[in-house]
PDB file of N, CA and C in Angstrom:
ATOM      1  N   UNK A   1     -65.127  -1.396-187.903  1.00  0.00           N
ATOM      2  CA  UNK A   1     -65.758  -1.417-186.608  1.00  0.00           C
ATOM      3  C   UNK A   1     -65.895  -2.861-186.128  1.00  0.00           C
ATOM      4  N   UNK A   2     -65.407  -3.097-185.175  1.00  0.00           N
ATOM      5  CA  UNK A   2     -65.560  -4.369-184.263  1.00  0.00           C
ATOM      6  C   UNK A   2     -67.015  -4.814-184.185  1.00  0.00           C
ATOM      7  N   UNK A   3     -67.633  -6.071-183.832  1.00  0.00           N
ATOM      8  CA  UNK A   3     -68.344  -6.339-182.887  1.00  0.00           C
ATOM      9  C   UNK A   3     -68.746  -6.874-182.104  1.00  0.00           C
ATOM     10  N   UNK A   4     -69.571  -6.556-181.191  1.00  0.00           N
ATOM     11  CA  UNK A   4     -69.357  -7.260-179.278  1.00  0.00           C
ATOM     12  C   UNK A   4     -69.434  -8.740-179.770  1.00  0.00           C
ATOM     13  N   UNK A   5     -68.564  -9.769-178.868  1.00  0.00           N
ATOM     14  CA  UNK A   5     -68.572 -11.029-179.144  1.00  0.00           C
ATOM     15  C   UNK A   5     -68.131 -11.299-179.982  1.00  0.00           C
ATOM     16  N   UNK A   6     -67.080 -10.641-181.300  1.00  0.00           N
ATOM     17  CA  UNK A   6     -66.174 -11.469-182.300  1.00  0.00           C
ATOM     18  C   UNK A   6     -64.912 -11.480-181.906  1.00  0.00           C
ATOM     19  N   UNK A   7     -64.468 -12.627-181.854  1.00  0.00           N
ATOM     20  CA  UNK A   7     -63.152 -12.887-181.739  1.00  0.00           C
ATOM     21  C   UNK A   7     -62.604 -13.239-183.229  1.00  0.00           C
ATOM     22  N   UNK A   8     -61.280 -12.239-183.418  1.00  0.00           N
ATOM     23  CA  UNK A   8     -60.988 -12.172-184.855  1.00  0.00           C
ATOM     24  C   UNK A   8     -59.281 -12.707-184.659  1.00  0.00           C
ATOM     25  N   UNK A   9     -58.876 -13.371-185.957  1.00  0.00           N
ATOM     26  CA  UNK A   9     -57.633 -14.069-186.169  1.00  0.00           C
ATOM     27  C   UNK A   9     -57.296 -13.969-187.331  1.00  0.00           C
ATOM     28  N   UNK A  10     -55.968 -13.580-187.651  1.00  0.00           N
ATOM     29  CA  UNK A  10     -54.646 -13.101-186.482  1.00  0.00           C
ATOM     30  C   UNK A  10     -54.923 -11.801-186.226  1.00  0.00           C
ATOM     31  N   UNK A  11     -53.883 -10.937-185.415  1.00  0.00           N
ATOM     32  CA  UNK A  11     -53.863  -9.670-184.808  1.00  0.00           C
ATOM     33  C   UNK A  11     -53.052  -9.236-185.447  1.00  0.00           C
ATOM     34  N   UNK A  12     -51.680  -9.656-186.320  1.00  0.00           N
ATOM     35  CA  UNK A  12     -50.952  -9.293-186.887  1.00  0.00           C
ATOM     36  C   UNK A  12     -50.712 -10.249-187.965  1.00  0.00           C
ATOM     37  N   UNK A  13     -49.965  -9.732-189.534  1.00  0.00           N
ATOM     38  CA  UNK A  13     -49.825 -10.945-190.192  1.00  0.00           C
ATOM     39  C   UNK A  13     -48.946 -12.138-190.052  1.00  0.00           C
ATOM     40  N   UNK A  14     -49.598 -13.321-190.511  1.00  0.00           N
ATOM     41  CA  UNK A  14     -48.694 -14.426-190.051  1.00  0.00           C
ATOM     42  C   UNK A  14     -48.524 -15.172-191.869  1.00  0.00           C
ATOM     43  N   UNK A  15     -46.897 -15.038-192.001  1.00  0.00           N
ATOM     44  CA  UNK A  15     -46.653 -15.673-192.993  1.00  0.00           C
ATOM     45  C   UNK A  15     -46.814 -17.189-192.686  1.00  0.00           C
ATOM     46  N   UNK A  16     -45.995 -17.108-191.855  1.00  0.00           N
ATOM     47  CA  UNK A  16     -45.944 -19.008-190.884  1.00  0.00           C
ATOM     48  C   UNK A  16     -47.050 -19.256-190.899  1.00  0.00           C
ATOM     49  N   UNK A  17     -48.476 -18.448-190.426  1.00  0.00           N
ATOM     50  CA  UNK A  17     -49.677 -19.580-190.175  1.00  0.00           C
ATOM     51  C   UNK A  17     -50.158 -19.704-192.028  1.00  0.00           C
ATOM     52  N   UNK A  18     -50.221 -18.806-192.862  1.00  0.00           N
ATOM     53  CA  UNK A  18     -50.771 -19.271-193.975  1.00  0.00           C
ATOM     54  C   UNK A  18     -49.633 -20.612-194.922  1.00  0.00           C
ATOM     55  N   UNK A  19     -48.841 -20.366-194.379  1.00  0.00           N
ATOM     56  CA  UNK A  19     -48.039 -21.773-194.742  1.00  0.00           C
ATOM     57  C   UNK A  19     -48.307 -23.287-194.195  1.00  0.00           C
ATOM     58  N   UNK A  20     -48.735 -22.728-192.906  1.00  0.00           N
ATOM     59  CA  UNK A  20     -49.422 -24.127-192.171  1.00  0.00           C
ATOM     60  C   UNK A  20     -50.877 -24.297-193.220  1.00  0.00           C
ATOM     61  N   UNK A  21     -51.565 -23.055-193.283  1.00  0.00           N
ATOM     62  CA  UNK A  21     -52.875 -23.755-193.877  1.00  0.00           C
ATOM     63  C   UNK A  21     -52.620 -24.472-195.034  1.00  0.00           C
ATOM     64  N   UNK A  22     -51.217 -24.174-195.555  1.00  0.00           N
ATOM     65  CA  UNK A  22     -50.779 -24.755-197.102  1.00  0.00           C
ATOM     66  C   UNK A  22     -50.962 -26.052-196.922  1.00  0.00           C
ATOM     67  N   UNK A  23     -49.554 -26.309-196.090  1.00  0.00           N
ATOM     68  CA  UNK A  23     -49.462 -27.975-195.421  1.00  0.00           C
ATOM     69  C   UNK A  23     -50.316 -28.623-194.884  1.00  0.00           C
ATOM     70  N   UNK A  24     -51.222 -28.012-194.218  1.00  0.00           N
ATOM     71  CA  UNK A  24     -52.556 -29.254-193.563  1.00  0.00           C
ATOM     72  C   UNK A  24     -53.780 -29.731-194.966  1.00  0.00           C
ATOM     73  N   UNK A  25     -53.873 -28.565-196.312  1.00  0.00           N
ATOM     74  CA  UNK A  25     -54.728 -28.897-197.470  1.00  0.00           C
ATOM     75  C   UNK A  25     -53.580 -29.498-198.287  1.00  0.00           C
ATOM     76  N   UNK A  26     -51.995 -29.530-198.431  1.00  0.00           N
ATOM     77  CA  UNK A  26     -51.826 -30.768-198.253  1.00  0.00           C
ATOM     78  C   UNK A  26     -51.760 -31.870-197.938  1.00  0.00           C
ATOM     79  N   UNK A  27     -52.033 -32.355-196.567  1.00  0.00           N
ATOM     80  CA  UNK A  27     -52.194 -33.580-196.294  1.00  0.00           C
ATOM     81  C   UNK A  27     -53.752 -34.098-196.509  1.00  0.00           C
ATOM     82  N   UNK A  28     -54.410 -33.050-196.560  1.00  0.00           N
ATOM     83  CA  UNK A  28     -55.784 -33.457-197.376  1.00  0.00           C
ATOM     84  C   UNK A  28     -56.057 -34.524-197.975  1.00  0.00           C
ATOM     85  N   UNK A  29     -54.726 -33.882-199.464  1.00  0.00           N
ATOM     86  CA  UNK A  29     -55.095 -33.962-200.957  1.00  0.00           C
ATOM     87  C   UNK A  29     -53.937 -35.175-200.533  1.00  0.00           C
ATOM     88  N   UNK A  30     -53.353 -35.655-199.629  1.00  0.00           N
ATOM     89  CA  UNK A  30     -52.508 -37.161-199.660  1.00  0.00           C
ATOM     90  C   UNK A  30     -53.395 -37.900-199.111  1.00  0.00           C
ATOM     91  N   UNK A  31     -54.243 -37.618-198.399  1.00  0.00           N
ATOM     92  CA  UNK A  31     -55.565 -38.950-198.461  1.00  0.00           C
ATOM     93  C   UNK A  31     -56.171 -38.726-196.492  1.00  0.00           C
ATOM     94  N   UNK A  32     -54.962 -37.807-195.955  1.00  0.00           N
ATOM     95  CA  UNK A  32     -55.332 -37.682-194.675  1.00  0.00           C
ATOM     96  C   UNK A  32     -55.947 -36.593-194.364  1.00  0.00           C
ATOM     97  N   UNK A  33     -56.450 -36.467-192.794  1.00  0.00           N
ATOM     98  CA  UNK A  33     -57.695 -36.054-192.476  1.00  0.00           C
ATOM     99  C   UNK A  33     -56.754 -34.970-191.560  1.00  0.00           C
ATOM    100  N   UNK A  34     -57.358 -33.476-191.659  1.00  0.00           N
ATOM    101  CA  UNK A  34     -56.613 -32.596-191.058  1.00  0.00           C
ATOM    102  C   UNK A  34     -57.305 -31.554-190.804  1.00  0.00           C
ATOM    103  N   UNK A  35     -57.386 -30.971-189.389  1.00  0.00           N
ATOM    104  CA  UNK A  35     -58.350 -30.003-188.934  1.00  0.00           C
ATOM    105  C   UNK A  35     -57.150 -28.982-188.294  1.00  0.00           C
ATOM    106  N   UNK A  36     -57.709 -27.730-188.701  1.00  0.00           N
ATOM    107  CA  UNK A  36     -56.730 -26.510-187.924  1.00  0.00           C
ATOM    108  C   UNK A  36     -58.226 -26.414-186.594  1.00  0.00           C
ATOM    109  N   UNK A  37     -57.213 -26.342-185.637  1.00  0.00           N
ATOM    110  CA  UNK A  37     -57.875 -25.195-183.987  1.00  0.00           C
ATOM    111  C   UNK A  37     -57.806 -24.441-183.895  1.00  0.00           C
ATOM    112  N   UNK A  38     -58.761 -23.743-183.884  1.00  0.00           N
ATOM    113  CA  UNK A  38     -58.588 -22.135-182.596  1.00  0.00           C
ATOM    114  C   UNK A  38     -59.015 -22.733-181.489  1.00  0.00           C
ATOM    115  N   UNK A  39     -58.056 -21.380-181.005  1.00  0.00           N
ATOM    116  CA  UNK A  39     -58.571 -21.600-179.134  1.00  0.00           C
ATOM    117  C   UNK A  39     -58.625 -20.082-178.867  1.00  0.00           C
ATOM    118  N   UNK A  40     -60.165 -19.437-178.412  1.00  0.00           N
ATOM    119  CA  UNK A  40     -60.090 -18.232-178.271  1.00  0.00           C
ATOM    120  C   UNK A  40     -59.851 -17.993-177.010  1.00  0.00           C
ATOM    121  N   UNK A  41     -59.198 -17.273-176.489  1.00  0.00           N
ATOM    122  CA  UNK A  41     -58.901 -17.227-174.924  1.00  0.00           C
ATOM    123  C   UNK A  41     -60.262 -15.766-174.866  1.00  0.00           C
ATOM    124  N   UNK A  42     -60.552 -15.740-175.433  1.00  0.00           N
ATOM    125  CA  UNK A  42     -61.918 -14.417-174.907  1.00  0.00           C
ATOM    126  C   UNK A  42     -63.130 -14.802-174.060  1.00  0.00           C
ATOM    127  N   UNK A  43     -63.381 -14.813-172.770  1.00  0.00           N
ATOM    128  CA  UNK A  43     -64.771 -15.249-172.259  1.00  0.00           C
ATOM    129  C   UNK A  43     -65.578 -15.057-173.184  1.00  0.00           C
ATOM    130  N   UNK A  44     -65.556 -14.173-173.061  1.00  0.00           N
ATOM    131  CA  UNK A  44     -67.401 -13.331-174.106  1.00  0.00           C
ATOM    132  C   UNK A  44     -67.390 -13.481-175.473  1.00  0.00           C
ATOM    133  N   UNK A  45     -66.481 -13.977-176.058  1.00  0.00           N
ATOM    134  CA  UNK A  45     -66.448 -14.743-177.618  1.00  0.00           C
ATOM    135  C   UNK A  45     -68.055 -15.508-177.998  1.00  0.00           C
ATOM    136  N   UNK A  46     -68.499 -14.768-178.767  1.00  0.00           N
ATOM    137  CA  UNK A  46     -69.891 -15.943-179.074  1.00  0.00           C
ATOM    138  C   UNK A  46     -69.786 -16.315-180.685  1.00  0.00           C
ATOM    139  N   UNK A  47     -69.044 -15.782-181.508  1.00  0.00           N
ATOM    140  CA  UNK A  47     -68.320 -16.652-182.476  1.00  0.00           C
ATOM    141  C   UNK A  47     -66.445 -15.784-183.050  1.00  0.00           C
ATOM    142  N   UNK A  48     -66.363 -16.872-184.108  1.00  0.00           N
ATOM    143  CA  UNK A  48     -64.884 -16.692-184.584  1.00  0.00           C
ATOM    144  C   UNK A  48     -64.792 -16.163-185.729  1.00  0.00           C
ATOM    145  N   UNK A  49     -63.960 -15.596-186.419  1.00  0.00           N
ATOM    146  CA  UNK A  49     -63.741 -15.002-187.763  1.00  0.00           C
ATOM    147  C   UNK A  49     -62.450 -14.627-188.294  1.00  0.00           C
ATOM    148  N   UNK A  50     -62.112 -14.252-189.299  1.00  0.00           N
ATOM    149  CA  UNK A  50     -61.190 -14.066-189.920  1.00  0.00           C
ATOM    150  C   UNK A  50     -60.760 -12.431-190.080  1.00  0.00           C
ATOM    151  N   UNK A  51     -59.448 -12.168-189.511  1.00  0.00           N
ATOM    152  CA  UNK A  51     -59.151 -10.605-189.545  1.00  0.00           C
ATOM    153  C   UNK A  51     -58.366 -10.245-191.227  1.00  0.00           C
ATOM    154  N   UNK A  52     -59.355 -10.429-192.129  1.00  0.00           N
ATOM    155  CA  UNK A  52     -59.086 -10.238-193.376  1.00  0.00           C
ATOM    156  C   UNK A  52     -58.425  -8.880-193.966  1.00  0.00           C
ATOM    157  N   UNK A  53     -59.293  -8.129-193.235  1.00  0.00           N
ATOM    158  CA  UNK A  53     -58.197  -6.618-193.269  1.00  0.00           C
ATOM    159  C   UNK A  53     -56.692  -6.747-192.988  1.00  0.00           C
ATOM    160  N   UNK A  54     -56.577  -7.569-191.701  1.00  0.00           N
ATOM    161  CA  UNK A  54     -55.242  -7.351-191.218  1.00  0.00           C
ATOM    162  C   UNK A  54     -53.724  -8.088-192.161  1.00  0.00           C
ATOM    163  N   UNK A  55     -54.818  -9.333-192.485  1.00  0.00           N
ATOM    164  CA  UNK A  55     -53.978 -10.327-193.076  1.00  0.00           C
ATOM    165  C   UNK A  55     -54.595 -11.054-194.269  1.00  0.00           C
ATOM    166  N   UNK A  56     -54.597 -10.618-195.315  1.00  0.00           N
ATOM    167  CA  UNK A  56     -55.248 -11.187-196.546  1.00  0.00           C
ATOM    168  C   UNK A  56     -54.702 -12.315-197.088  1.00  0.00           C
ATOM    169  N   UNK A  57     -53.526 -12.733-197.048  1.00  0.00           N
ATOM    170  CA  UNK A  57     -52.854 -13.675-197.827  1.00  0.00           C
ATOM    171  C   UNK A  57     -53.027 -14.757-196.744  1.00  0.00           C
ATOM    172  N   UNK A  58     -53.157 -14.736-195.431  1.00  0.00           N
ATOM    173  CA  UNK A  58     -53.657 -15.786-194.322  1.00  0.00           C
ATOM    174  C   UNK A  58     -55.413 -16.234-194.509  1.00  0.00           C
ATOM    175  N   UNK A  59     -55.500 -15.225-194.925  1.00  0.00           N
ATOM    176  CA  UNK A  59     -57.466 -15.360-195.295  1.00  0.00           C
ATOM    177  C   UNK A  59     -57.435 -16.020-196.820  1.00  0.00           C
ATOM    178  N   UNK A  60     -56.773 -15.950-197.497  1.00  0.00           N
ATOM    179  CA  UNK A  60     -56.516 -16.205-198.732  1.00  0.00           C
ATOM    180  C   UNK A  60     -56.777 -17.983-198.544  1.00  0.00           C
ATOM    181  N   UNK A  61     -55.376 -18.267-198.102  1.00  0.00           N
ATOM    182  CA  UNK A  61     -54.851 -19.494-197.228  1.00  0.00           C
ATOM    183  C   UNK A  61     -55.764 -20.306-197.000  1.00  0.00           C
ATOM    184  N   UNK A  62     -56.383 -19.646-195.518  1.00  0.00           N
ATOM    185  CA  UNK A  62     -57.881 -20.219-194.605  1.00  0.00           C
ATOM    186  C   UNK A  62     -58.908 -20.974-195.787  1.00  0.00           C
ATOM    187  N   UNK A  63     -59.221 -19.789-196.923  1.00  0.00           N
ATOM    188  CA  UNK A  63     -60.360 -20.317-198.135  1.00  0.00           C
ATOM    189  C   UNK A  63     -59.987 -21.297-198.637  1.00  0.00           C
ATOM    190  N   UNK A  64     -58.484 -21.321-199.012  1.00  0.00           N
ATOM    191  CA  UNK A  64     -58.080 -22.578-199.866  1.00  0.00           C
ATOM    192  C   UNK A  64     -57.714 -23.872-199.016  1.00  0.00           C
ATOM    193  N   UNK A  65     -57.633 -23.747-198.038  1.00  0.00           N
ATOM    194  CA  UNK A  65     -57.412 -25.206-197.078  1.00  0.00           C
ATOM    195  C   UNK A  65     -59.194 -25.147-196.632  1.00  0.00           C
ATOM    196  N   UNK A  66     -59.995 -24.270-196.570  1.00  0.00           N
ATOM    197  CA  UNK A  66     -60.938 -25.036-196.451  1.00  0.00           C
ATOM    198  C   UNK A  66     -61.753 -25.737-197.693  1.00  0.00           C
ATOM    199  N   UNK A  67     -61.902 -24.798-198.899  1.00  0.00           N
ATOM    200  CA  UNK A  67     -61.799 -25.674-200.470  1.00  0.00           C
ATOM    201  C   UNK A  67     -60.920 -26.864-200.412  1.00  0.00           C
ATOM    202  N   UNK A  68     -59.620 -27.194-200.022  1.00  0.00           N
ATOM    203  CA  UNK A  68     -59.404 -28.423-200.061  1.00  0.00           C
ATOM    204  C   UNK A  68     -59.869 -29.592-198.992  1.00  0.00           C
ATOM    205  N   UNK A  69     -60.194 -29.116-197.968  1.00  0.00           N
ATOM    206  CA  UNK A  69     -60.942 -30.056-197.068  1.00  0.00           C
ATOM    207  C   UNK A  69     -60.510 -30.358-196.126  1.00  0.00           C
ATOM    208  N   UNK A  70     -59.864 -29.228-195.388  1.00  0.00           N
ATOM    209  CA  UNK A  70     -59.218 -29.084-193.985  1.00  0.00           C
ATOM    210  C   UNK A  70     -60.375 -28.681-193.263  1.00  0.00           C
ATOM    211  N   UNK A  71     -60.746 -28.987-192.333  1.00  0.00           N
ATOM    212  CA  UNK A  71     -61.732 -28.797-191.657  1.00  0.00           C
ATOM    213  C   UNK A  71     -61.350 -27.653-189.981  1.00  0.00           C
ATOM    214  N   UNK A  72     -62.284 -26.745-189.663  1.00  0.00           N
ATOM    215  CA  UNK A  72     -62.165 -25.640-189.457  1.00  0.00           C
ATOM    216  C   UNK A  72     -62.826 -25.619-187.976  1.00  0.00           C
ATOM    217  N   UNK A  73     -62.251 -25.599-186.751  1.00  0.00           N
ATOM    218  CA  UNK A  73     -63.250 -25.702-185.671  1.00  0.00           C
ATOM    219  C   UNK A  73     -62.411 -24.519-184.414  1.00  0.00           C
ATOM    220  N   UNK A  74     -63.553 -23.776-183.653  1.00  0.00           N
ATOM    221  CA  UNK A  74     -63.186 -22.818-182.629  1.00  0.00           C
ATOM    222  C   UNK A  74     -63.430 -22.981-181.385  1.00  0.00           C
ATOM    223  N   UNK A  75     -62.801 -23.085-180.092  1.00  0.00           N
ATOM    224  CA  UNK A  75     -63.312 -23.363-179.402  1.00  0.00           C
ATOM    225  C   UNK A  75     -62.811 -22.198-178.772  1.00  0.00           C
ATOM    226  N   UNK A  76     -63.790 -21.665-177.196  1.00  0.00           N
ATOM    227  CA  UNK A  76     -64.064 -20.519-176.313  1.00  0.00           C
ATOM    228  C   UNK A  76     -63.126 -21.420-175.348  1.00  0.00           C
ATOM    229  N   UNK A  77     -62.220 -20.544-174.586  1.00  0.00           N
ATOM    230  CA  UNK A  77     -61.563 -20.982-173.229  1.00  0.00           C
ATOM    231  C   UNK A  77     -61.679 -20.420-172.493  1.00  0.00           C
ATOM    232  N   UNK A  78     -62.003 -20.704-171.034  1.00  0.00           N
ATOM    233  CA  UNK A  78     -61.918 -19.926-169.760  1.00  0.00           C
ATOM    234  C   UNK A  78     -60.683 -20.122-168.786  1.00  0.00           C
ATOM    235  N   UNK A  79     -59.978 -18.776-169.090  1.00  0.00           N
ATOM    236  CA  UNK A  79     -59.117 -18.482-168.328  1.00  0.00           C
ATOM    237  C   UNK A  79     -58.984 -18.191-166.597  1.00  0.00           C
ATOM    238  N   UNK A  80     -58.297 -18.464-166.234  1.00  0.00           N
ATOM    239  CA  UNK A  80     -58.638 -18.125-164.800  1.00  0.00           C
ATOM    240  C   UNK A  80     -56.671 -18.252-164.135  1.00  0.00           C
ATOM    241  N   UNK A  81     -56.789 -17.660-162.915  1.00  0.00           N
ATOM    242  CA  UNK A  81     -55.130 -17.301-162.144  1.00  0.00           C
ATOM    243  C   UNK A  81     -54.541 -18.596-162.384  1.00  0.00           C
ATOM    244  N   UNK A  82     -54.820 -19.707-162.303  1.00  0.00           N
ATOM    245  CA  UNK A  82     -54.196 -21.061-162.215  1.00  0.00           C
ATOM    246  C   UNK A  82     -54.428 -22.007-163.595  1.00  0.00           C
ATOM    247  N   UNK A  83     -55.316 -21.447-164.275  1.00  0.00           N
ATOM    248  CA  UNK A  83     -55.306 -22.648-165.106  1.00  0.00           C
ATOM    249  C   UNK A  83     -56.730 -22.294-166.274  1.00  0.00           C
ATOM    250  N   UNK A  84     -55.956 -22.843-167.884  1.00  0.00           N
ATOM    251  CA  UNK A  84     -56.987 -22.358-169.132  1.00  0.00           C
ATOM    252  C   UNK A  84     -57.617 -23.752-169.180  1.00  0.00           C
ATOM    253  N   UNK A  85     -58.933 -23.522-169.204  1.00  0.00           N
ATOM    254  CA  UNK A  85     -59.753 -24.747-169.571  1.00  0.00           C
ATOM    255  C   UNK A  85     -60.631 -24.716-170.942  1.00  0.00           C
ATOM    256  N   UNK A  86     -61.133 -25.806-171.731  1.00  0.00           N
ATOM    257  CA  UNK A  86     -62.177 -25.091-173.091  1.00  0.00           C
ATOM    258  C   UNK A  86     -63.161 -25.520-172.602  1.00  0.00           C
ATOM    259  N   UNK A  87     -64.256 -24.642-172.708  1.00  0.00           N
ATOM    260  CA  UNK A  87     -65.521 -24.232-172.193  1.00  0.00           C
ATOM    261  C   UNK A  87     -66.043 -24.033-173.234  1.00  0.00           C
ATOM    262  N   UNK A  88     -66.360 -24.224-174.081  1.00  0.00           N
ATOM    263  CA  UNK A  88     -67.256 -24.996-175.657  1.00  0.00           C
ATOM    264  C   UNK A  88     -66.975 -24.276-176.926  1.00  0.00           C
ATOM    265  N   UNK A  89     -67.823 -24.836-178.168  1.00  0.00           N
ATOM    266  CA  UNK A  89     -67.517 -23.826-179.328  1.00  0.00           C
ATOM    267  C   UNK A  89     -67.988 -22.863-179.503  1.00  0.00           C
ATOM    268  N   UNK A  90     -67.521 -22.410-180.640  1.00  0.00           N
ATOM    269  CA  UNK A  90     -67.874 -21.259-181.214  1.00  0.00           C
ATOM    270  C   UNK A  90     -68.192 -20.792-182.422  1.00  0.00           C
ATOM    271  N   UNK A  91     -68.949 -20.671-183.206  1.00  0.00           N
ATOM    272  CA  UNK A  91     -69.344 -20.858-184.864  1.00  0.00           C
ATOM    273  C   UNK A  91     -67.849 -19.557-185.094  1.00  0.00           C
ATOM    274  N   UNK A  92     -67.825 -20.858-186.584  1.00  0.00           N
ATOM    275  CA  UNK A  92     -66.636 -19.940-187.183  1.00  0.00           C
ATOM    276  C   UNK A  92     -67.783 -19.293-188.353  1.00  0.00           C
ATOM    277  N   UNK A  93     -67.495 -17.216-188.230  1.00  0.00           N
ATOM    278  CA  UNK A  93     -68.338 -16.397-189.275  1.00  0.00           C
ATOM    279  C   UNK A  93     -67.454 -16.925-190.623  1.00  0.00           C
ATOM    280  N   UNK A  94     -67.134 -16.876-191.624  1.00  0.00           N
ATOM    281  CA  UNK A  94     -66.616 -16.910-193.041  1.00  0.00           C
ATOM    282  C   UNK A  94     -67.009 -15.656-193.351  1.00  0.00           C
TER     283      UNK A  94
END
């Protein structure tokens, strides 16, 4: 069951994105500083989370680049006919 105000990631599984989380907790562990984005395009988003059902080995991923010290930030966007702007954060649930 959903609930009002979670915006959940991915919608489908992504081999490619848990490979990125590989590579950014590698550049960690080489001495550099590396943050993954969200950008939720949902107005009514009041926080972010992980669609662990959908995609476990991407959630898998997410834990271990954040154990290595990739740092984790969401931000809310407001969409509109002409143009996406970010209109602030959003606590990421774990």
């Amino acid at each position: 069951m959903r609930r009002s105000g979670l915006a959940e990631f991915p919608d489908a599984v992504t081999a490619r994105g848990a490979k990125h989380l590989d590579e950014l907790a590698a550049m960690v562990a080489s001495g550099s500083r590396a943050v993954m984005l969200y950008l939720v395009q949902i107005p009514s988003a009041t926080s972010f989370t992980l669609a662990r059902d959908i995609d476990s080995a991407y959630a898998a991923a997410f834990d271990r680049a954040r154990g290595a010290g990739v740092e984790t930030i969401a931000y809310r966007c407001t969409v509109a006919h002409d143009a996406i702007a970010v209109s602030g954060p959003v606590p990421i649930a774990v």
